[in-house]
Structure formats: structure tokens, C-alpha cells
Protein backbone atom coordinates (compact mmCIF):
# COMPACT_ATOMS: atom_id res chain seq x y z
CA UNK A 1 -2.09 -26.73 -64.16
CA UNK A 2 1.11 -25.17 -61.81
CA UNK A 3 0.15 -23.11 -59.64
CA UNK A 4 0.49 -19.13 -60.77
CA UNK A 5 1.18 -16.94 -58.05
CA UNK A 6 -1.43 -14.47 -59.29
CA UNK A 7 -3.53 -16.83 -58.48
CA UNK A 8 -4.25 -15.68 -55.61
CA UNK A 9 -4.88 -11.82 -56.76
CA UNK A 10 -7.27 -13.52 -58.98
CA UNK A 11 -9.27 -15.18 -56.47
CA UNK A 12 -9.15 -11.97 -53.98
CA UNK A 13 -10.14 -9.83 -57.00
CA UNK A 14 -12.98 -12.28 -57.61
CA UNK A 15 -13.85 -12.90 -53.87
CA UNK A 16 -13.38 -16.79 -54.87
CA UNK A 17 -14.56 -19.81 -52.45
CA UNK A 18 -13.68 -23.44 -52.50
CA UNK A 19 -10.25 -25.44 -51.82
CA UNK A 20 -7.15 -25.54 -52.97
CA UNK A 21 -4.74 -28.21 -53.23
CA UNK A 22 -1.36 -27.48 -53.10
CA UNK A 23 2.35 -29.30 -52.81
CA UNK A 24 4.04 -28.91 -49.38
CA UNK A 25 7.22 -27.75 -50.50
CA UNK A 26 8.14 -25.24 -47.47
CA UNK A 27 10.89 -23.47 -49.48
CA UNK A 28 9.01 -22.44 -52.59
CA UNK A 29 7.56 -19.15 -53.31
CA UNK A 30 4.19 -20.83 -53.59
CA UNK A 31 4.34 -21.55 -50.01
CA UNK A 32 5.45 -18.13 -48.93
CA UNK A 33 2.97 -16.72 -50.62
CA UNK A 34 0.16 -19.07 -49.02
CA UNK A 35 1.40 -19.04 -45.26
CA UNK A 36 0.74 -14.86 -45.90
CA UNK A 37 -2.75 -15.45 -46.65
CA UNK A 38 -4.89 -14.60 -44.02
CA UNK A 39 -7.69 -15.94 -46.33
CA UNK A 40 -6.43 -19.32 -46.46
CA UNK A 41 -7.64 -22.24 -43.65
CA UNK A 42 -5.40 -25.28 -43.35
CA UNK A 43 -7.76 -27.98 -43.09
CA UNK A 44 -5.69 -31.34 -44.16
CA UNK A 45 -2.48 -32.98 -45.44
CA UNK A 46 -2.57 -35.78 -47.47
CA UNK A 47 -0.13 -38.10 -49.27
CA UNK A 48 -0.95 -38.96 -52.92
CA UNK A 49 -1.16 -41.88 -54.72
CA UNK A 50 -0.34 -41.82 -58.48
CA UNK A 51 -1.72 -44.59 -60.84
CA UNK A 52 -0.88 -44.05 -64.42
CA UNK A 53 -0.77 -46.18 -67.13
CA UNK A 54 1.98 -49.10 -67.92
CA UNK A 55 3.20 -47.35 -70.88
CA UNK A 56 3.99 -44.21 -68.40
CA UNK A 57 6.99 -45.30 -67.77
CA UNK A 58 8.41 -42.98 -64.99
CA UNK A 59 8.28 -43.60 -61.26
CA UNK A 60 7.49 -39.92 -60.56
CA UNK A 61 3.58 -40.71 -61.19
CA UNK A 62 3.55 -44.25 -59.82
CA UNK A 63 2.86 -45.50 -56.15
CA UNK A 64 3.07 -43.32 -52.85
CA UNK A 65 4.49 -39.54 -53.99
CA UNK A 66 7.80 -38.22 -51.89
CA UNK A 67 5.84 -35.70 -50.76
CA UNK A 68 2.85 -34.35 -49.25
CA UNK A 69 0.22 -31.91 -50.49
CA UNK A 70 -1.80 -29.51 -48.00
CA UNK A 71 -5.24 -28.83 -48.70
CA UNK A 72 -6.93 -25.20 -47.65
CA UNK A 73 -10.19 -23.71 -47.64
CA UNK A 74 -10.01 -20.30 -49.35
CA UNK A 75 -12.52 -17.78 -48.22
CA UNK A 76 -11.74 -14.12 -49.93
């Protein structure tokens, strides 16, 4: 599932809890959005690993991913 960026109306709306896992792509909206969210902890960074099967053949989900993905505690 992408990530929708009423999302996070949703989950104020809702006064959601738990974590959410996100790509750290600086320049999207998604991240805008996120750094302006006073409800939002930083609490890791981690680098994926993809396994798929052989017959997925397409490097994009296979071995380290190019980029990182930033994982918050959400607290509405």
C-alpha cells in the first residue's frame, strides 16, 4: 500500500497509535508532510533487504535497497 497523504488526517481523526514505516526520500511530499507532524517520533532508520522469488526477475526487490526507510512512532 503507498502511502496516502490523508493518511495522516485519518489517523489524527482517529487518534491512531503504533508505527509507521516510511521511505526516506527527503524531497517527496510524503516527507514534508511527516517532518510537520508534531505527532510523529523518529525512533530508527533502517536499510531493507528484499528477497523475492527467482521468477521476480527485477533487481528493484532483490538484495540491499538504494535507499533507506525511517521508522516513527505515531502518537495522535
Amino acid at each position: 500500500m503507498a502511502f496516502h497523504p490523508r493518511l495522516m488526517d485519518k489517523a489524527r481523526e482517529d487518534g491512531a497509535q503504533g508505527i509507521l514505516v516510511v521511505p526516506d526520500w527527503p524531497q517527496s511530499m510524503v516527507a514534508r508532510e511527516i517532518r510537520a507532524c508534531k505527532a510523529l517520533e523518529l525512533v530508527g532508520r533502517w536499510k531493507p533487504v528484499f528477497e523475492c522469488p527467482v521468477w521476480f526477475r527485477t533487481a528493484t526487490f532483490r538484495g540491499r535497497s538504494g535507499f533507506d526507510v525511517l521508522v516513527f512512532r505515531m502518537r495522535f
